[in-house]
N, C-alpha and C. Protein backbone atom coordinates (compact mmCIF):
# COMPACT_ATOMS: atom_id res chain seq x y z
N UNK A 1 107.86 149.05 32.65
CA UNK A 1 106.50 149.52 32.58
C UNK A 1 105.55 148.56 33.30
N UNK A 2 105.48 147.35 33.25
CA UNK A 2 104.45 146.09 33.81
C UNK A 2 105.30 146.28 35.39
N UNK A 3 106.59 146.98 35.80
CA UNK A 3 106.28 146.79 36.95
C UNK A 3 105.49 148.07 37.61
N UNK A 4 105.70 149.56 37.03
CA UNK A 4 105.23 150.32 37.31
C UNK A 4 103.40 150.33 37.47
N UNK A 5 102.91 149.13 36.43
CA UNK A 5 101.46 148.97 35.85
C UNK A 5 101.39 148.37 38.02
N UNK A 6 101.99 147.30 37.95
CA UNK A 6 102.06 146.07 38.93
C UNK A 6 101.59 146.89 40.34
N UNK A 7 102.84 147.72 40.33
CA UNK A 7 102.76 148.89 41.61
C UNK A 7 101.16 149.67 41.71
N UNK A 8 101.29 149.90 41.09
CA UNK A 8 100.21 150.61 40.72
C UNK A 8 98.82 150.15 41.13
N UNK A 9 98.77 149.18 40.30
CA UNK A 9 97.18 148.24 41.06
C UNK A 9 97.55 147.95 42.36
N UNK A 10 98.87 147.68 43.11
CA UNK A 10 99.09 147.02 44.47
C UNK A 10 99.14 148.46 45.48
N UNK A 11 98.88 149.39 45.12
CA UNK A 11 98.32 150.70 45.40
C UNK A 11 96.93 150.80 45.59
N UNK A 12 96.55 150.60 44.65
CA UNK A 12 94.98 150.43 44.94
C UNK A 12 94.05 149.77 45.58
N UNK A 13 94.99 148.78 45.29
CA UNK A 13 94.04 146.99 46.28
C UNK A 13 94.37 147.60 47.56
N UNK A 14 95.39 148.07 47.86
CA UNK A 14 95.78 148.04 49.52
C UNK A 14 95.37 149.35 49.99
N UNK A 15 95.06 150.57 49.30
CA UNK A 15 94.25 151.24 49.42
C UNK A 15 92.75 151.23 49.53
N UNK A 16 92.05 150.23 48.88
CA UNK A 16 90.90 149.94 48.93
C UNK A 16 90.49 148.84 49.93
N UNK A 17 91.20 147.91 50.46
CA UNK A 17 91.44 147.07 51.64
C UNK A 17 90.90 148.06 52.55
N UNK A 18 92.12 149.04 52.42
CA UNK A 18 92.22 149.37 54.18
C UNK A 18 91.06 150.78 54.15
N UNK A 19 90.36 151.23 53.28
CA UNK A 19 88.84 151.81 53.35
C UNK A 19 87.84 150.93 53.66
N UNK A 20 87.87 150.12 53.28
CA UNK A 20 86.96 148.36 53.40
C UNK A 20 86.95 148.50 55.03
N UNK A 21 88.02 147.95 55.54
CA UNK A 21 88.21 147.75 57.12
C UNK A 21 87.94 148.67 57.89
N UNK A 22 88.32 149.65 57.12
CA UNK A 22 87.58 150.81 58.56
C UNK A 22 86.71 150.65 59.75
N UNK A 23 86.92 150.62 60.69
CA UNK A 23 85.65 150.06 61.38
C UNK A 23 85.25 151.59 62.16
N UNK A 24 83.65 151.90 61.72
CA UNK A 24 83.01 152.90 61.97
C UNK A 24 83.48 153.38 63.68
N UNK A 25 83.40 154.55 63.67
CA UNK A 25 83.76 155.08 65.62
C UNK A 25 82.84 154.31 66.36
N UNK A 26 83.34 154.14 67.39
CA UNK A 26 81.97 153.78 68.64
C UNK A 26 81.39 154.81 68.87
N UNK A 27 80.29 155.24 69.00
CA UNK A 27 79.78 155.84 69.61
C UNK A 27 79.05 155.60 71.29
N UNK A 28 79.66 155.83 72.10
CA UNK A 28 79.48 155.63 73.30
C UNK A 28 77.88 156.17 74.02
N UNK A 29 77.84 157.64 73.36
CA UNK A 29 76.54 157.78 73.78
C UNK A 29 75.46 157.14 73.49
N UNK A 30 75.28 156.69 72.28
CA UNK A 30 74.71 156.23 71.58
C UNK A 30 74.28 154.76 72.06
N UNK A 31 75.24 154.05 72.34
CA UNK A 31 75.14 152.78 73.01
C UNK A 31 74.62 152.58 74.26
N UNK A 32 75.12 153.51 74.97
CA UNK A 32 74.35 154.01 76.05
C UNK A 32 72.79 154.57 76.37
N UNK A 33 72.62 155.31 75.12
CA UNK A 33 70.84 155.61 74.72
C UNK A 33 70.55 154.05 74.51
N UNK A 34 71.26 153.15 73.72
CA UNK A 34 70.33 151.96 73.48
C UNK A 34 70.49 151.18 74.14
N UNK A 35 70.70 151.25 75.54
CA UNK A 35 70.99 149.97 76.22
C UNK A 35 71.82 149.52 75.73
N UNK A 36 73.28 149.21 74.83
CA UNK A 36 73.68 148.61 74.29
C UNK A 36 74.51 147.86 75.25
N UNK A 37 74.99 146.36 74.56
CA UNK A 37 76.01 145.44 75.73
C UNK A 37 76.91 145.81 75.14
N UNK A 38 78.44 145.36 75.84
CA UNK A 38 79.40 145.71 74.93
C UNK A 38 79.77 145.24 73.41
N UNK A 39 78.88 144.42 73.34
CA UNK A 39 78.73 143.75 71.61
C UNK A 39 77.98 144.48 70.76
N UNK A 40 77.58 145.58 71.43
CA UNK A 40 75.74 146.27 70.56
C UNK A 40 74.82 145.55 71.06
N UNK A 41 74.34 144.48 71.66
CA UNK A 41 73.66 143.77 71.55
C UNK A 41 72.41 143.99 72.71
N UNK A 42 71.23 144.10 72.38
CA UNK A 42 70.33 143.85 73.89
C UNK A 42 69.58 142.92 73.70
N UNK A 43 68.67 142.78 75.24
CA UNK A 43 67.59 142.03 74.79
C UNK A 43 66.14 142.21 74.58
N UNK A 44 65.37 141.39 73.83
CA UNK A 44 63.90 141.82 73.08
C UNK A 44 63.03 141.07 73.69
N UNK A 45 62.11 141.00 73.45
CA UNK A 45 61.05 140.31 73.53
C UNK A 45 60.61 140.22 72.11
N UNK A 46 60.56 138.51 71.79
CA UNK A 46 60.34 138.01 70.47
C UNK A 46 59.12 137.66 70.42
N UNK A 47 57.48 138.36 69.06
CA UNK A 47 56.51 137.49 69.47
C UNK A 47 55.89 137.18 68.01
N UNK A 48 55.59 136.41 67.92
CA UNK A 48 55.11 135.28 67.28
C UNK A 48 53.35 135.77 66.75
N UNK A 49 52.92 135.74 65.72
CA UNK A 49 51.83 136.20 65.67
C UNK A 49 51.19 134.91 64.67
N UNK A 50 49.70 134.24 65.33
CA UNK A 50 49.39 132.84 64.70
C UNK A 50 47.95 132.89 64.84
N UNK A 51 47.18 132.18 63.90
CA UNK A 51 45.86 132.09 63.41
C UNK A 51 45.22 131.82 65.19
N UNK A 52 44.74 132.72 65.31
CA UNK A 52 43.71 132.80 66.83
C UNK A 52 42.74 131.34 66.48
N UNK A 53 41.81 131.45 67.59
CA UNK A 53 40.62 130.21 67.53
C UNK A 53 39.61 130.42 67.04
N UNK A 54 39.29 131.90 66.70
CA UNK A 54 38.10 132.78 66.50
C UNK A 54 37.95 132.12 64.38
N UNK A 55 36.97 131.49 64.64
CA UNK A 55 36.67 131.28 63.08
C UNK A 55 35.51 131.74 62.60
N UNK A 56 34.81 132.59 63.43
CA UNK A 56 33.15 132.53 63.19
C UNK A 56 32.92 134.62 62.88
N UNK A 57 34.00 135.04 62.36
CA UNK A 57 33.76 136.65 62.76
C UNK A 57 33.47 136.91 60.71
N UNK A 58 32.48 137.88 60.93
CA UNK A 58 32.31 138.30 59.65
C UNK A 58 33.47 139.26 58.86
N UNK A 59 33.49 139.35 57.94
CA UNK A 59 34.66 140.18 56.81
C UNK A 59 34.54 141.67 58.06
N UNK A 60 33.01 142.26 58.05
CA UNK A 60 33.13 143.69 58.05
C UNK A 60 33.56 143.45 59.81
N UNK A 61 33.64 141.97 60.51
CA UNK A 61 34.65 142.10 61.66
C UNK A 61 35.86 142.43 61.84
N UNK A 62 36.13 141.25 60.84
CA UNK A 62 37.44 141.54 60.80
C UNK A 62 38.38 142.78 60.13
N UNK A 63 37.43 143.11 59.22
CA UNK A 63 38.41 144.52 59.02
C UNK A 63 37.83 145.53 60.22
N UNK A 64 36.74 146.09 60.92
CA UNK A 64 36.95 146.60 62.06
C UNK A 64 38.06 146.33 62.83
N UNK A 65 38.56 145.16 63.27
CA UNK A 65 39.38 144.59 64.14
C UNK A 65 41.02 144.69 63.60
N UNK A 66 41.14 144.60 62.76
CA UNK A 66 42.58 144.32 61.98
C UNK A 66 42.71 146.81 61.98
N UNK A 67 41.79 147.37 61.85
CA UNK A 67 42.18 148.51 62.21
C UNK A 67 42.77 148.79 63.26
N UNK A 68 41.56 148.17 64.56
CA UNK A 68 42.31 148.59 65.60
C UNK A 68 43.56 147.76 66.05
N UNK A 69 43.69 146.68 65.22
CA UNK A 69 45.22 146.28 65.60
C UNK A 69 46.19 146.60 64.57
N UNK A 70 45.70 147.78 63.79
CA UNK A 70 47.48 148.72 62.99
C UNK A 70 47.38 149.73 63.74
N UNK A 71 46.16 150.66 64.50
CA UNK A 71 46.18 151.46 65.47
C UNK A 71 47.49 151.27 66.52
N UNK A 72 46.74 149.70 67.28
CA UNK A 72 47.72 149.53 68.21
C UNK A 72 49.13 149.20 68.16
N UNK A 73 49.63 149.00 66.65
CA UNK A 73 50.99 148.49 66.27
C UNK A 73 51.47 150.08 66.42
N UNK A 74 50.85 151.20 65.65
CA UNK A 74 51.44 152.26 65.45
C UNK A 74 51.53 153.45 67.05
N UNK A 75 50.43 152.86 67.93
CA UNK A 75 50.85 153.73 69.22
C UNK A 75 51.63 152.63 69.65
N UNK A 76 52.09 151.37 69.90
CA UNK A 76 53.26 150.95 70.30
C UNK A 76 54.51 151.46 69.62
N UNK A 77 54.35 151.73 68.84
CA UNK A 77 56.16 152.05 68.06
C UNK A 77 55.87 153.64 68.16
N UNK A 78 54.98 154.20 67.99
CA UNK A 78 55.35 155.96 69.07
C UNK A 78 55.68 155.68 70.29
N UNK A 79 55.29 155.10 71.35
CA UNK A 79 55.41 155.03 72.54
C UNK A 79 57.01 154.40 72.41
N UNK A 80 57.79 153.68 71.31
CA UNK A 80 59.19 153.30 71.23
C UNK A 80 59.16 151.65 72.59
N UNK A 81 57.81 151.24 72.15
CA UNK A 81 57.78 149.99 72.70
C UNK A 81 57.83 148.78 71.46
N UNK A 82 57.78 149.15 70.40
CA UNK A 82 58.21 147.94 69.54
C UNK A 82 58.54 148.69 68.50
N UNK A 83 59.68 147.75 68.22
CA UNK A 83 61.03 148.35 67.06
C UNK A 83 60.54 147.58 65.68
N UNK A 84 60.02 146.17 65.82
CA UNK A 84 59.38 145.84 64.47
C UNK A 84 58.24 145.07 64.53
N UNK A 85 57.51 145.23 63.82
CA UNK A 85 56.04 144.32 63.31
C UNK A 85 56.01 144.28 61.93
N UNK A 86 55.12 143.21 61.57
CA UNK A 86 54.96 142.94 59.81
C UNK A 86 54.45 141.80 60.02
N UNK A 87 53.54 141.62 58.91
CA UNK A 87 53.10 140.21 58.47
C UNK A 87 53.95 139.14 57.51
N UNK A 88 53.74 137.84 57.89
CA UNK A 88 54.32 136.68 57.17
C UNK A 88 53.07 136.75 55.83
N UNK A 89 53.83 136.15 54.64
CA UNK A 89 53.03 135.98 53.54
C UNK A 89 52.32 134.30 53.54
N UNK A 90 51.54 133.79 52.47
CA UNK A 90 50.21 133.18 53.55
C UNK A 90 51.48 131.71 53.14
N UNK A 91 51.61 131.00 54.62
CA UNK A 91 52.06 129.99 54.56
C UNK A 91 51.03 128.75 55.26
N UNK A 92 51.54 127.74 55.43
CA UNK A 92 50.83 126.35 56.33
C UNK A 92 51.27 126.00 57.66
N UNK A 93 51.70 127.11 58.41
CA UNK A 93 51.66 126.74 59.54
C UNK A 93 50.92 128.07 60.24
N UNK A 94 49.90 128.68 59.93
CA UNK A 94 49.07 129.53 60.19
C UNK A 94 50.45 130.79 61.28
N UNK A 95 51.47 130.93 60.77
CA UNK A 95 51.93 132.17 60.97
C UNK A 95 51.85 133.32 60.50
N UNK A 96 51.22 134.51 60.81
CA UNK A 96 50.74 135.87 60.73
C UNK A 96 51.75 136.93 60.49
N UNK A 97 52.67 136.72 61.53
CA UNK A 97 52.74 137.94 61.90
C UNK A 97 54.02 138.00 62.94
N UNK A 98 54.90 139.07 63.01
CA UNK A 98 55.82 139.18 64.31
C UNK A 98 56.11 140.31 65.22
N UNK A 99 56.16 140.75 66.16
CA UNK A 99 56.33 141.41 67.07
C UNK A 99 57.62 141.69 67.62
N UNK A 100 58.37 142.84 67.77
CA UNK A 100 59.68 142.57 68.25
C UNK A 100 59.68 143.77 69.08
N UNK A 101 59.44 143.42 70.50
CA UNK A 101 59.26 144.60 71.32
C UNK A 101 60.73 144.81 72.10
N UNK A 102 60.49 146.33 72.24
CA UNK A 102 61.76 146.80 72.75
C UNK A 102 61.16 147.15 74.39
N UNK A 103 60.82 146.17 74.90
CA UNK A 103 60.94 145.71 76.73
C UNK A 103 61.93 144.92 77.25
N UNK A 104 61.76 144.92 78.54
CA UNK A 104 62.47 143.92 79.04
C UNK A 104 61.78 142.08 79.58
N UNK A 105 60.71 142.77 79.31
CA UNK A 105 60.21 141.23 79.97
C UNK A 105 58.91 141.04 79.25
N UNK A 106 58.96 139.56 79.43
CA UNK A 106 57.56 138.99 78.71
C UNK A 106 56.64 139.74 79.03
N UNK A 107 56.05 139.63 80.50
CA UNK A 107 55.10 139.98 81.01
C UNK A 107 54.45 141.33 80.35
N UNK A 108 55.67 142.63 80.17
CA UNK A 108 55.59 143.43 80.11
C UNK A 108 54.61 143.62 77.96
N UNK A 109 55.38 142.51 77.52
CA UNK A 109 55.42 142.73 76.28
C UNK A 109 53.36 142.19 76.02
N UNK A 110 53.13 141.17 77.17
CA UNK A 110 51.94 140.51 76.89
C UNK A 110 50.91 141.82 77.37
N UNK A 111 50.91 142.49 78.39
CA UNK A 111 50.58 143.78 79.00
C UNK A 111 50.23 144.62 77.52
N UNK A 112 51.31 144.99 76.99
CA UNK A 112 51.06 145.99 75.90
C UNK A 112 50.29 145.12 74.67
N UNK A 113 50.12 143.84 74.70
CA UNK A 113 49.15 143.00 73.58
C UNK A 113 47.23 142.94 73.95
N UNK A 114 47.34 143.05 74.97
CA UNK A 114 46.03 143.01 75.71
C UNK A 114 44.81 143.51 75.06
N UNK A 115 45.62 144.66 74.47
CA UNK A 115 43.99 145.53 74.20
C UNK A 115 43.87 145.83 72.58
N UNK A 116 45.14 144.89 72.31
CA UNK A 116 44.94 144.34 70.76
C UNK A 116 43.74 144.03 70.21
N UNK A 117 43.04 144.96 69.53
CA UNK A 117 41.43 144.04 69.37
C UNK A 117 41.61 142.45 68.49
N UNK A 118 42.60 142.47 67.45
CA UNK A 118 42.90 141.58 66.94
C UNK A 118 43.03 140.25 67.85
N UNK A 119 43.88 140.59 69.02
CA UNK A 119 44.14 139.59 69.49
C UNK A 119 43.21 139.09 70.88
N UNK A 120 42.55 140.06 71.37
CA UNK A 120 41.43 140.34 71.98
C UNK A 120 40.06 139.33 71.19
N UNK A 121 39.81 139.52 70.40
CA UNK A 121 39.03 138.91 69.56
C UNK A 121 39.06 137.20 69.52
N UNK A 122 40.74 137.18 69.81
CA UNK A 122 41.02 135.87 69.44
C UNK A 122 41.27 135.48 67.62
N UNK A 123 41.04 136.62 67.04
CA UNK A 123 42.09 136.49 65.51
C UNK A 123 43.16 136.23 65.37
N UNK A 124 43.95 136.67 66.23
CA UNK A 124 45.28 136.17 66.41
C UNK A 124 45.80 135.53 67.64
N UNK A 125 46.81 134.99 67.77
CA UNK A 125 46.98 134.43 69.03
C UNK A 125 48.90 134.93 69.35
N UNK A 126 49.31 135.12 70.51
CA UNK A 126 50.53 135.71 70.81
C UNK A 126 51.62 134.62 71.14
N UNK A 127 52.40 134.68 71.10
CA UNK A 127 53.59 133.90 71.53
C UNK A 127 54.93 134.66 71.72
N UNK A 128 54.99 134.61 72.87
CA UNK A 128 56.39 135.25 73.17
C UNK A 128 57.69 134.40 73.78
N UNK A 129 58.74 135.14 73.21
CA UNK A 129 60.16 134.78 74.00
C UNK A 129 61.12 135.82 73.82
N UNK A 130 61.83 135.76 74.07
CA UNK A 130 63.12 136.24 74.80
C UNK A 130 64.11 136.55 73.36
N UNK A 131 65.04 137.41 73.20
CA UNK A 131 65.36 138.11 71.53
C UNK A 131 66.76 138.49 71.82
N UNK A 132 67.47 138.23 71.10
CA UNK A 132 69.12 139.29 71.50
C UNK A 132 69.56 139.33 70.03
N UNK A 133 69.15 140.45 69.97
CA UNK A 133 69.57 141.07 69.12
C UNK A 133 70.60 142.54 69.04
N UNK A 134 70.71 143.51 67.91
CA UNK A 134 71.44 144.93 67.93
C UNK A 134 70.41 145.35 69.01
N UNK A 135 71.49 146.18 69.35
CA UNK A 135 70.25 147.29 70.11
C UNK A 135 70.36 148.67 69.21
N UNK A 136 70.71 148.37 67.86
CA UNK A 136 70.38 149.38 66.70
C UNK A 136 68.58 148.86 66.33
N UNK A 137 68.65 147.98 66.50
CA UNK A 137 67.05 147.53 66.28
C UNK A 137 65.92 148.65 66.73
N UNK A 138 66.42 149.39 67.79
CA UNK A 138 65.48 150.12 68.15
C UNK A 138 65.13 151.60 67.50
N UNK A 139 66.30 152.22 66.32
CA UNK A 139 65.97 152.83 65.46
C UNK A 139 64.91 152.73 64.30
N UNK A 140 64.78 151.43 64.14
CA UNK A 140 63.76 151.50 63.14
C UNK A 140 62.62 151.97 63.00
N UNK A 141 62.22 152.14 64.02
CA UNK A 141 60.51 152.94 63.56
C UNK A 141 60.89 154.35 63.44
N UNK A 142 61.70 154.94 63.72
CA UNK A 142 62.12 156.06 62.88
C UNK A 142 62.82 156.75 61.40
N UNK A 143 63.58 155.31 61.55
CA UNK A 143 63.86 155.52 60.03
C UNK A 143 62.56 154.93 59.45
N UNK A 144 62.33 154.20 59.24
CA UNK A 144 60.87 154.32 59.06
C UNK A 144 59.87 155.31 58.53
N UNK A 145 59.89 156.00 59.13
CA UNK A 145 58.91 157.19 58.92
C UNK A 145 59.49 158.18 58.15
N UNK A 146 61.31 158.08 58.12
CA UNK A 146 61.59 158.62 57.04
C UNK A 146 61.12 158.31 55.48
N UNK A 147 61.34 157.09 55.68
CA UNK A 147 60.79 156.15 54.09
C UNK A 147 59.59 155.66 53.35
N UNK A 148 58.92 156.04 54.71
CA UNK A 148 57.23 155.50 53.99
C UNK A 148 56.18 156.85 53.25
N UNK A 149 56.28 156.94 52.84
CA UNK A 149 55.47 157.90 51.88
C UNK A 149 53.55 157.83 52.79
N UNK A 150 53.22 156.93 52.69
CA UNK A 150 51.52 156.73 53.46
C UNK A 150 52.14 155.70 54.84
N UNK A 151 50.86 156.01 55.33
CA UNK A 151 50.95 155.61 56.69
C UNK A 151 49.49 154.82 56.70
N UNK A 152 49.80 153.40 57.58
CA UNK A 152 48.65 152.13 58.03
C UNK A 152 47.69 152.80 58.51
């Protein structure tokens, strides 16, 4: 009987192993929609969002201004030019905020920051580099919109 018990669990473990390992299909098209390298992997433009120079703007500025920069977060991620943004919670090295645009080049990523009123203003200040990450990254603002109940 304890060997039949024995068998039994060594049935299961090695059954449940080899569901574990499965490794999901490639999807080729798919990788191909995302730019993907042969790792999944592409590249981003990483940006950095930090206390601007601007210290002198009133409350009812800055919330004017902080609108038009969730405006501009939300026509960048329709336009499927940035896959993530969010704010840092309040720390001591005056970091805000991050940017993770789905371009290819700085230039391109500073271009689409421009008319940031936030950053326009000088409330915030930009910093960019260079990102390699999934190139599943670039789904997110769609799932996204599956999950959020209100919108910025």
């Amino acid at each position: 009987m304890r060997k039949k018990h024995f068998l039994l669990l060594l049935f299961f473990a090695m059954t449940a192993f080899a569901q574990e390992s499965k490794k999901p299909a490639y999807d080729e098209a798919l990788a191909k929609k995302l730019n993907a390298d042969s790792h999944g992997m592409r590249k981003y433009i990483f940006c950095l969002l930090k206390s601007g120079t601007n210290t002198t703007a009133t409350q009812e500025e800055i919330k004017i201004l902080f609108e038009g920069h969730m405006a501009s977060i939300n026509k960048m991620a329709a336009d499927g030019k940035l896959s993530v943004a969010g704010p840092f919670g309040k720390n001591d090295r005056n970091y805000k905020g991050i940017y993770i645009f789905n371009v290819n080049t700085i230039e391109e990523a500073q271009a689409l920051t421009e008319n940031d009123p936030a950053i326009k203003a000088k409330l915030l200040e930009a910093e960019f580099t260079l990102f390699y990450c999934t190139a599943a990254l670039q789904e997110i603002p769609e799932l996204h919109e599956k999950i959020a109940k209100e919108k910025y």
